[in-house]
N, C-alpha and C. Protein backbone atom coordinates (compact mmCIF):
# COMPACT_ATOMS: atom_id res chain seq x y z
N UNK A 1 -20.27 -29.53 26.89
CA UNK A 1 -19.12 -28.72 27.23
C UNK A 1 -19.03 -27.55 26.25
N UNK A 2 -18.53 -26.31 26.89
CA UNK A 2 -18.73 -25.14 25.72
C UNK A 2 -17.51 -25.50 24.84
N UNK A 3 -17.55 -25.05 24.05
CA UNK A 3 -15.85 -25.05 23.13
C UNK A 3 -15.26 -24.10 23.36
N UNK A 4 -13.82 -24.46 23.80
CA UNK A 4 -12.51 -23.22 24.00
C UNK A 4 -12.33 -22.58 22.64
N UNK A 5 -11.86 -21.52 23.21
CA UNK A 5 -11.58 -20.68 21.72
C UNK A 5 -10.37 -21.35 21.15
N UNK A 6 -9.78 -22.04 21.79
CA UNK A 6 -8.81 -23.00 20.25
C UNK A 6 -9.41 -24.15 19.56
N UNK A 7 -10.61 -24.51 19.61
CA UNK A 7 -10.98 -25.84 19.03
C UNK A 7 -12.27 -24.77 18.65
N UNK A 8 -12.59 -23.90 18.62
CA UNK A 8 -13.44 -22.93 17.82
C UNK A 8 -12.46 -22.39 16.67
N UNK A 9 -10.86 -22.02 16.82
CA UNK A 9 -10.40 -21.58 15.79
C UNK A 9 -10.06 -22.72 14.79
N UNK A 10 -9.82 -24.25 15.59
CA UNK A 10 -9.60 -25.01 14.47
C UNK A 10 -10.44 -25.68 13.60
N UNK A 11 -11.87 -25.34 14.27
CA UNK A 11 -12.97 -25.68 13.49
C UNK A 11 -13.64 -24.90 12.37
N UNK A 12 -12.94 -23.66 12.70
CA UNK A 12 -13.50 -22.87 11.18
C UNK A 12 -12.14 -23.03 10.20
N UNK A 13 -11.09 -23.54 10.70
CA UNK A 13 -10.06 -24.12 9.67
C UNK A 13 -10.67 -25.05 8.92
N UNK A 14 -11.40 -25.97 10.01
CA UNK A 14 -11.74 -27.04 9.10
C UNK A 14 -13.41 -27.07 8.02
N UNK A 15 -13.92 -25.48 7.62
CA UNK A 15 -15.06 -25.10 7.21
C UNK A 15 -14.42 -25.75 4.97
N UNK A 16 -15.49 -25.87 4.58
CA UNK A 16 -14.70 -26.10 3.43
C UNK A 16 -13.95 -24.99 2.40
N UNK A 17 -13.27 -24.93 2.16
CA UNK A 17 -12.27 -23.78 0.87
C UNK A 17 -11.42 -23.16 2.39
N UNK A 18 -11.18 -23.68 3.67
CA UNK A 18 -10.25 -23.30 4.03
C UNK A 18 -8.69 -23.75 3.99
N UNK A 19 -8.75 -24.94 4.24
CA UNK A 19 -7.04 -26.03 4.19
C UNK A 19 -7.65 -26.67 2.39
N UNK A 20 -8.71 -27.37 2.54
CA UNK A 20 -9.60 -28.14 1.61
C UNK A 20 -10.41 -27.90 1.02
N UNK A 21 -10.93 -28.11 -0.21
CA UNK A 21 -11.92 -27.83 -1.14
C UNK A 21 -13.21 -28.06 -0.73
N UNK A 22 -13.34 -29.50 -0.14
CA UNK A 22 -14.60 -30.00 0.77
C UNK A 22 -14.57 -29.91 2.35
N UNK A 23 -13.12 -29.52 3.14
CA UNK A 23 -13.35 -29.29 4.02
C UNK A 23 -12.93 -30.60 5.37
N UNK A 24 -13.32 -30.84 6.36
CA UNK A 24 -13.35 -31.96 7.40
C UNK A 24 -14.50 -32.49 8.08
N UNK A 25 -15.37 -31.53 7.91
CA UNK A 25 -16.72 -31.42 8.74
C UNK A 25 -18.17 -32.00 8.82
N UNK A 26 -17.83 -32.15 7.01
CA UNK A 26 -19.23 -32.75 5.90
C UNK A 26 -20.17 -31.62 6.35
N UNK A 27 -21.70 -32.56 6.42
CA UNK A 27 -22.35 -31.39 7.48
C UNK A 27 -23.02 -31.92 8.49
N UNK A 28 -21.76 -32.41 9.22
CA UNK A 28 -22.14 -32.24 10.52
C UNK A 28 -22.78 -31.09 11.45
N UNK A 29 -23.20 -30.97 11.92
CA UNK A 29 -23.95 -29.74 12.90
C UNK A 29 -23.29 -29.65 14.27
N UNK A 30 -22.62 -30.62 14.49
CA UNK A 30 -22.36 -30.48 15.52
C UNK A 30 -20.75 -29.41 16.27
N UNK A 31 -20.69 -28.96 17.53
CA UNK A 31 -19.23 -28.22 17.52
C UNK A 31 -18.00 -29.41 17.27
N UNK A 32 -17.21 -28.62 17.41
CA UNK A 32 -15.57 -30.16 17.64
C UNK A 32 -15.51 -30.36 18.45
N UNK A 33 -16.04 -29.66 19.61
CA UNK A 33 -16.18 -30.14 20.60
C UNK A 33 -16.60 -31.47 21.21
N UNK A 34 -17.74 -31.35 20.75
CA UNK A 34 -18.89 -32.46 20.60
C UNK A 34 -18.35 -33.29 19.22
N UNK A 35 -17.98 -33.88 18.23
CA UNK A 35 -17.18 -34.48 17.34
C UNK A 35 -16.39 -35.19 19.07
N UNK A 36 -15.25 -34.35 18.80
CA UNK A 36 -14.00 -35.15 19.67
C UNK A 36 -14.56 -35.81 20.49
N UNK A 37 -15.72 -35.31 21.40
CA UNK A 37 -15.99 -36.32 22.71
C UNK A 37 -16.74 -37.58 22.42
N UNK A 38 -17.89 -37.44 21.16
CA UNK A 38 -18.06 -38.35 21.14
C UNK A 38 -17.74 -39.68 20.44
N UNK A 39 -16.33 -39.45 19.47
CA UNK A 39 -15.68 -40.03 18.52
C UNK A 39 -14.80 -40.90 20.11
N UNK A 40 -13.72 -39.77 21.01
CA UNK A 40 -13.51 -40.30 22.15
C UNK A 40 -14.22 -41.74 23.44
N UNK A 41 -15.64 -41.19 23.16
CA UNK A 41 -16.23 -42.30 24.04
C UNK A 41 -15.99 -43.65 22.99
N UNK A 42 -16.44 -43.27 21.76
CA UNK A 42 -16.50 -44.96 21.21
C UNK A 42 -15.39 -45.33 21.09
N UNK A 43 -14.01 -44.62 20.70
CA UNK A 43 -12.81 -45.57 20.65
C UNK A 43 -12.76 -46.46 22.36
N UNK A 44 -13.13 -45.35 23.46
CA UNK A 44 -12.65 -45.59 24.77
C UNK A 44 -13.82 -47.25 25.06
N UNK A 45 -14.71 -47.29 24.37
CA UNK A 45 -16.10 -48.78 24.51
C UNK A 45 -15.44 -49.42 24.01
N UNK A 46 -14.62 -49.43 22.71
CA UNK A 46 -13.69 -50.28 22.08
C UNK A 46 -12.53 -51.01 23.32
N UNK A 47 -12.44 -49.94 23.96
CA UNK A 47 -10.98 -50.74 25.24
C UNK A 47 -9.90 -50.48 24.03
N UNK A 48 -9.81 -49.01 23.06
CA UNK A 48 -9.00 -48.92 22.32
C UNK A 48 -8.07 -47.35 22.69
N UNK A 49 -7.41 -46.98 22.00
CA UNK A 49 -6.77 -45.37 21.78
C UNK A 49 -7.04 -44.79 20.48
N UNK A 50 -6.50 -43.90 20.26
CA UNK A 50 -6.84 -43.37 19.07
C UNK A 50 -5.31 -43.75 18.79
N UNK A 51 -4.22 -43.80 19.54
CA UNK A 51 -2.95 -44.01 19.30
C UNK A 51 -2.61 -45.10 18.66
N UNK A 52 -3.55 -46.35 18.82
CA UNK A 52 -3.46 -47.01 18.57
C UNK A 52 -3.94 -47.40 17.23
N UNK A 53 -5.42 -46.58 17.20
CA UNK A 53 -6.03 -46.82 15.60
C UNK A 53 -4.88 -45.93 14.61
N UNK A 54 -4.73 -45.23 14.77
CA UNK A 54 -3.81 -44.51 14.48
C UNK A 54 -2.05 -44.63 13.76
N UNK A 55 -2.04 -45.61 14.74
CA UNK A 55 -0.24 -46.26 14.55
C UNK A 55 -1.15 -47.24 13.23
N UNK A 56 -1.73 -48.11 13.57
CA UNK A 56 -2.09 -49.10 12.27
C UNK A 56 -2.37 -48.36 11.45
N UNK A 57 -2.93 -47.48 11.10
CA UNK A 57 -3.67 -46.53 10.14
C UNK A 57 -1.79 -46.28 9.57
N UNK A 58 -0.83 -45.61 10.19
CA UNK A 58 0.29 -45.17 9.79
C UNK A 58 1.18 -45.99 9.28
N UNK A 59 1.06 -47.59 9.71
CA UNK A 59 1.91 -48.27 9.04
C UNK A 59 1.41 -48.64 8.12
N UNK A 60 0.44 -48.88 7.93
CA UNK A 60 -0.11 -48.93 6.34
C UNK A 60 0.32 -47.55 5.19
N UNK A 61 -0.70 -46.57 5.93
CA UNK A 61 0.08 -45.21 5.13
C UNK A 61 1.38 -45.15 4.52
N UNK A 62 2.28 -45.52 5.17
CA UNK A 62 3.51 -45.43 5.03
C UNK A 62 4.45 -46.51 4.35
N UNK A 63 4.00 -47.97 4.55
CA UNK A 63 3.93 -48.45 2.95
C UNK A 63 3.32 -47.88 1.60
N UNK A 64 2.20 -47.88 1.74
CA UNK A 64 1.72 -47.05 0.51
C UNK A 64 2.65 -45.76 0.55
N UNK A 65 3.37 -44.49 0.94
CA UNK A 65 3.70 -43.94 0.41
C UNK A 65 5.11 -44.50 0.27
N UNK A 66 5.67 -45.57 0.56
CA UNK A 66 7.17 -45.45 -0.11
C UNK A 66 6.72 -45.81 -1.29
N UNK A 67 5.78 -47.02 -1.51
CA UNK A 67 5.76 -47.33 -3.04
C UNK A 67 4.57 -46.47 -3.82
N UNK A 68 4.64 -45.66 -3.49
CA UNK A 68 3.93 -44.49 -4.41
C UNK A 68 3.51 -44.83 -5.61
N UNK A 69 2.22 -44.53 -5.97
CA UNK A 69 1.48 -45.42 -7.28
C UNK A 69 1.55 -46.56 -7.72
N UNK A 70 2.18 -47.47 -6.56
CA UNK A 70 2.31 -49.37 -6.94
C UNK A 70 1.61 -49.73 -5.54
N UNK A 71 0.86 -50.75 -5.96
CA UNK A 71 0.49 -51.85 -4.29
C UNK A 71 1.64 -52.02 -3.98
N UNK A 72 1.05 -51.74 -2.67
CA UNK A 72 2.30 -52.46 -1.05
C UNK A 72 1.83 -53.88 -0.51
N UNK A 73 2.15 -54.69 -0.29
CA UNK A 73 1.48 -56.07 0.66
C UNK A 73 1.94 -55.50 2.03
N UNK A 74 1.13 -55.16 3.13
CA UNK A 74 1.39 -55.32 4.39
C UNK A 74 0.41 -55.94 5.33
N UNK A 75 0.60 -57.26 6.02
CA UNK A 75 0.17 -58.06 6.69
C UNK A 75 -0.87 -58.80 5.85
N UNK A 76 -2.18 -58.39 5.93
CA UNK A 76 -3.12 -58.80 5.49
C UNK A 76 -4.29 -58.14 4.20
N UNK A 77 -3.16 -56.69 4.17
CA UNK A 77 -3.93 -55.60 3.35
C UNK A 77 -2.73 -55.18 1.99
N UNK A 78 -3.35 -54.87 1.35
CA UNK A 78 -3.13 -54.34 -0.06
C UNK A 78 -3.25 -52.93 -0.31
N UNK A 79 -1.94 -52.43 0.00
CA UNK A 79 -2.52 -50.45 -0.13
C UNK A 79 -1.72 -49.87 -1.39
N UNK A 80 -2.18 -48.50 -1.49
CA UNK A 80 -1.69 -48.16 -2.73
C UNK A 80 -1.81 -46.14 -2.13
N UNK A 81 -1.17 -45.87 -2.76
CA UNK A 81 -1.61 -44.03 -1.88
C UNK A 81 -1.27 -43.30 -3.89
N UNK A 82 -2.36 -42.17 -3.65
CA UNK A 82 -1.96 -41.42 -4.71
C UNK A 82 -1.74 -39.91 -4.18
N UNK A 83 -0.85 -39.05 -4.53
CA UNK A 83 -0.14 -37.75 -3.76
C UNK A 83 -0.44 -36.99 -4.73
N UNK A 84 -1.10 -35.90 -4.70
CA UNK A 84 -1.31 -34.91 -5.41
C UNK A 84 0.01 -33.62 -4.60
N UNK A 85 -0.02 -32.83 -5.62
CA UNK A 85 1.45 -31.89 -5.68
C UNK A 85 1.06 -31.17 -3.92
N UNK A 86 1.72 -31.07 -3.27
CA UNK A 86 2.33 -30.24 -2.13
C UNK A 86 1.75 -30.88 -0.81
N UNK A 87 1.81 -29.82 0.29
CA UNK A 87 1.40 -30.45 1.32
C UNK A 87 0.29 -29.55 2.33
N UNK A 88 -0.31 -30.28 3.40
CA UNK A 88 -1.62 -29.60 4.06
C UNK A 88 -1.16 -29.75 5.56
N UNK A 89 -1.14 -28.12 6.35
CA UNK A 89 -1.13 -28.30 7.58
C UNK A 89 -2.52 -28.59 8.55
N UNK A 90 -2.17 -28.94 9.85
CA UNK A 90 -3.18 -29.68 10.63
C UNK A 90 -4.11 -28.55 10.96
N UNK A 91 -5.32 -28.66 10.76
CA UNK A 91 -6.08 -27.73 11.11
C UNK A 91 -6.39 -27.20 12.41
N UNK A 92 -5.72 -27.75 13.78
CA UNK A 92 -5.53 -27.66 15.06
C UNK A 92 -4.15 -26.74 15.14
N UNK A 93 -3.79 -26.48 14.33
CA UNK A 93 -2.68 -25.29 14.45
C UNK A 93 -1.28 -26.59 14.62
N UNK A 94 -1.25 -27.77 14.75
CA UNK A 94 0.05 -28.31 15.09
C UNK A 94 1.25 -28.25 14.29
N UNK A 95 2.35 -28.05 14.59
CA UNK A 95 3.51 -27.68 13.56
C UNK A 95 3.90 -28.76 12.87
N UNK A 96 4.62 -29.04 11.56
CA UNK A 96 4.26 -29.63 10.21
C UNK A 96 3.47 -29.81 9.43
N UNK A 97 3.73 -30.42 7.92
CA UNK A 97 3.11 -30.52 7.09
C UNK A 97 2.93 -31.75 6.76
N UNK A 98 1.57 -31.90 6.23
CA UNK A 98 1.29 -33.46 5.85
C UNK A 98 1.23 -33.66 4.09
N UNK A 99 1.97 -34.60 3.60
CA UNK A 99 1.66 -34.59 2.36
C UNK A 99 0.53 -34.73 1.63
N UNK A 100 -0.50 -34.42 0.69
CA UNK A 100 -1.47 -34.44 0.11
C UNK A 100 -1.78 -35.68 -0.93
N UNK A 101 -2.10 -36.65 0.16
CA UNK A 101 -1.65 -37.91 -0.61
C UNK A 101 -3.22 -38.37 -0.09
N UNK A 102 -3.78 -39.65 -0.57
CA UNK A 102 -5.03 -40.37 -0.76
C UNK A 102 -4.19 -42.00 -0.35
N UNK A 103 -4.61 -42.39 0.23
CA UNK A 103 -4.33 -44.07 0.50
C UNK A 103 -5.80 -44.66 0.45
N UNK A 104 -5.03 -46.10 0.23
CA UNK A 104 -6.71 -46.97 -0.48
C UNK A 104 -5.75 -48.36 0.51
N UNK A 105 -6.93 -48.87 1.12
CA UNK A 105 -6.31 -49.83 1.62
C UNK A 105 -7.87 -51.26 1.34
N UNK A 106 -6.94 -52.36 1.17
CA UNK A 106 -8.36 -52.59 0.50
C UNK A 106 -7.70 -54.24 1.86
N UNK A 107 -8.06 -54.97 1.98
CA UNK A 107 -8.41 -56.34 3.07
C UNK A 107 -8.53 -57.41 2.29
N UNK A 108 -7.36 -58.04 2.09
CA UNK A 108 -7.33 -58.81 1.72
C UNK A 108 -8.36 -60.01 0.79
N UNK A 109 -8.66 -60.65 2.42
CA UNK A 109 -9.41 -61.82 2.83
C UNK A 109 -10.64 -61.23 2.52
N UNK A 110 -11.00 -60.53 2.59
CA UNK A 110 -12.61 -60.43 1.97
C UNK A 110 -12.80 -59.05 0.56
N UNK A 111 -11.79 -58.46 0.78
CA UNK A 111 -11.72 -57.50 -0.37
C UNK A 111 -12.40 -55.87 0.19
N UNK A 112 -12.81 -56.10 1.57
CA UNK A 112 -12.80 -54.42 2.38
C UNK A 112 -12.18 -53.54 1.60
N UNK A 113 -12.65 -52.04 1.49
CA UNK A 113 -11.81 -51.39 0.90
C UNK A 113 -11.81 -49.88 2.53
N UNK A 114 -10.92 -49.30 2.09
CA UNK A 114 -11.44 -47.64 3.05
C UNK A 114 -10.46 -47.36 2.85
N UNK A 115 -10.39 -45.87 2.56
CA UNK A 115 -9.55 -44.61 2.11
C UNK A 115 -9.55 -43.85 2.84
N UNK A 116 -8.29 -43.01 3.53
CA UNK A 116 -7.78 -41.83 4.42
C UNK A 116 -6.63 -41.15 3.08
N UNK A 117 -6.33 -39.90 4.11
CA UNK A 117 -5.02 -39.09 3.85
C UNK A 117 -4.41 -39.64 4.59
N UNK A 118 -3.43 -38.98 4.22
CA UNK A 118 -1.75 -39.03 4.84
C UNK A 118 -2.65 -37.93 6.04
N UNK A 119 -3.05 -36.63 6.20
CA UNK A 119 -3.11 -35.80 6.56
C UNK A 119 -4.32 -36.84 8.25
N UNK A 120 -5.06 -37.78 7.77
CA UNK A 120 -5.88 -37.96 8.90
C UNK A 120 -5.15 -39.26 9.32
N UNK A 121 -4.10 -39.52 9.08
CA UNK A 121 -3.45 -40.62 10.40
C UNK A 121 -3.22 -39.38 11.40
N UNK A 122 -2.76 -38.82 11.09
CA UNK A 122 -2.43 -37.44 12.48
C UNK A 122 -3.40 -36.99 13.49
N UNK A 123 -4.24 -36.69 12.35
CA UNK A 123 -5.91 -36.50 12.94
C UNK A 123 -6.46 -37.07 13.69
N UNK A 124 -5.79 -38.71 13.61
CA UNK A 124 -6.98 -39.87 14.48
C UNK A 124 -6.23 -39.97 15.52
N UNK A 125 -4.66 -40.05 15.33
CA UNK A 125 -3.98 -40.49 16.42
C UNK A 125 -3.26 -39.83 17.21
N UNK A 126 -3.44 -37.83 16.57
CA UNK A 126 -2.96 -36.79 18.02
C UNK A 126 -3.75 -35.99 18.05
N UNK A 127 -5.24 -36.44 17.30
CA UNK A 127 -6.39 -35.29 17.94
C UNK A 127 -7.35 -36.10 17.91
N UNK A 128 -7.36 -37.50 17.93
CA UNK A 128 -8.93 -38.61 18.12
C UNK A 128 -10.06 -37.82 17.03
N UNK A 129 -9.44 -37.56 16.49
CA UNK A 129 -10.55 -36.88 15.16
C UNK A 129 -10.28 -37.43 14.21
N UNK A 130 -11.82 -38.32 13.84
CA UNK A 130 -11.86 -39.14 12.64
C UNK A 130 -12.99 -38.45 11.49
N UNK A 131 -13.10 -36.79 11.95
CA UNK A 131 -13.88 -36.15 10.97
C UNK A 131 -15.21 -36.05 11.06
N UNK A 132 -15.62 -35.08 10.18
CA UNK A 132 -17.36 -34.86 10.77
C UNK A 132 -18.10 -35.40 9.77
N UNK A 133 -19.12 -35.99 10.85
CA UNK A 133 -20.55 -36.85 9.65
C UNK A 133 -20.79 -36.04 8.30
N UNK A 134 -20.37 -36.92 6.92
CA UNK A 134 -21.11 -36.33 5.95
C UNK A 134 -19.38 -35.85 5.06
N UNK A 135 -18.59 -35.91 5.95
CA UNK A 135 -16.97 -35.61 5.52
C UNK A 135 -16.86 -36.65 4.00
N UNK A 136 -15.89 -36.39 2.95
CA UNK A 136 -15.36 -37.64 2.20
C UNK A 136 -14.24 -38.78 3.07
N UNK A 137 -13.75 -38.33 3.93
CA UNK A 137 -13.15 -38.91 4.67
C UNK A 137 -13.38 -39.50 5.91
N UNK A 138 -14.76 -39.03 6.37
CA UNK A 138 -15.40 -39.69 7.97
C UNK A 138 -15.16 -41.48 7.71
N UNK A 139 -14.86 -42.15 8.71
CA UNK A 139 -14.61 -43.78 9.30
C UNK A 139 -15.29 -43.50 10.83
N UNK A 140 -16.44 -43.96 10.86
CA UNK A 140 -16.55 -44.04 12.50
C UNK A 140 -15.55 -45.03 12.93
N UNK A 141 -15.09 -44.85 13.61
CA UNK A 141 -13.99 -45.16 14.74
C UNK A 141 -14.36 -46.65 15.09
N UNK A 142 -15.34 -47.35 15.37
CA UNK A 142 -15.00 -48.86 15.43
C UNK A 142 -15.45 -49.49 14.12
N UNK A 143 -15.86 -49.04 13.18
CA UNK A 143 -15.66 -49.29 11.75
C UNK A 143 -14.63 -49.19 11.62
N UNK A 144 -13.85 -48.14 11.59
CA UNK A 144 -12.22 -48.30 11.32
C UNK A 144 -11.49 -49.28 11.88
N UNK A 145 -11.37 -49.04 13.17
CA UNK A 145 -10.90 -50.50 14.05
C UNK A 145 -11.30 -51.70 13.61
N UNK A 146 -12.30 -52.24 13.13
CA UNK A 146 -12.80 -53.19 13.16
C UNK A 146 -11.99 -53.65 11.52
N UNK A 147 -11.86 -52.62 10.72
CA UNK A 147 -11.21 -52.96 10.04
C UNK A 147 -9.88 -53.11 9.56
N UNK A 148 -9.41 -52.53 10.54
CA UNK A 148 -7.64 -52.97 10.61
C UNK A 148 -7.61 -54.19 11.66
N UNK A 149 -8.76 -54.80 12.62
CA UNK A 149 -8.66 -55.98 13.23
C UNK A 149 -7.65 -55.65 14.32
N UNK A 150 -8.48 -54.53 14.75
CA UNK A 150 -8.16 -54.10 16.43
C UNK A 150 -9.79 -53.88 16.97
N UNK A 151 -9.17 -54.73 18.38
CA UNK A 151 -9.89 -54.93 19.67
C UNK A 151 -11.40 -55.60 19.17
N UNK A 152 -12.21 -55.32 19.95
CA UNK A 152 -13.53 -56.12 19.91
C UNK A 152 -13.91 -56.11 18.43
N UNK A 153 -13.96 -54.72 17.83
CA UNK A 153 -15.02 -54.21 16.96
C UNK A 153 -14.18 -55.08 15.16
N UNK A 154 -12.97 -55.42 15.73
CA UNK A 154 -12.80 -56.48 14.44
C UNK A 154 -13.54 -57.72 13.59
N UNK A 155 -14.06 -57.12 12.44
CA UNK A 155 -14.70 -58.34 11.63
C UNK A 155 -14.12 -59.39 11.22
């Protein structure tokens, strides 16, 4: 599919030293186009949403940021978020700001660890963008799932 000129403008947002120092993209080669669709097919093999990876991804987030620089216990995971000063808008042009915060969520029962922003619960769960190969932040999508222990791809 060609890319529309709005997911061409939000992809050179997401080039690095534009929102970010490193960027969203890693070095991937590929357009966002191609990212979204095929990040899309594997949540959709999962029998999942992104809404859904997404909401779990946020209630975790969101323990970790009330208790800001202390572990949170939620369900089965152990999170902790660290916020560096201000905040980062969505590189898709969407209105608000996300705080510039780091979450660490680590799994209990076996000691899993994986790290997002505050800024990519938004990402996964109102643009199915879990970031480009090679990103500090890329989770392929049933790796992620699998580790919040949604749908098939749960370990």
């Amino acid at each position: 599919m060609k890319q529309p000129p709005l997911l061409a403008r939000a992809q050179a947002r997401m080039a690095p030293g534009a929102l970010t120092r490193d960027g969203f993209l890693g070095a991937d080669p590929r357009d966002l186009v191609e990212i979204l669709q095929a990040d899309d097919g594997a949540v959709r093999r999962l029998g999942l949403t992104h809404e859904a990876i997404g909401g779990a991804m946020a209630r975790l987030t969101d323990a970790a940021l009330e208790r800001l620089g202390a572990t949170a216990r939620v369900g089965g995971f152990a999170v902790s978020a660290v916020e560096a000063m201000g905040q980062l808008p969505c590189p898709f042009g969407h209105a608000g700001l996300y705080p510039k915060a780091e979450v660490r969520a680590r799994r209990t029962r076996d000691g899993a660890e994986r790290a997002w922003t505050a800024l990519h619960v938004h990402l996964v769960r109102d643009h199915g963008f879990y970031q480009g190969r090679g990103s500090p932040y890329r989770i392929e999508p049933a790796d992620l799932a699998g580790f919040l222990g949604l749908g098939p791809a749960a370990d």
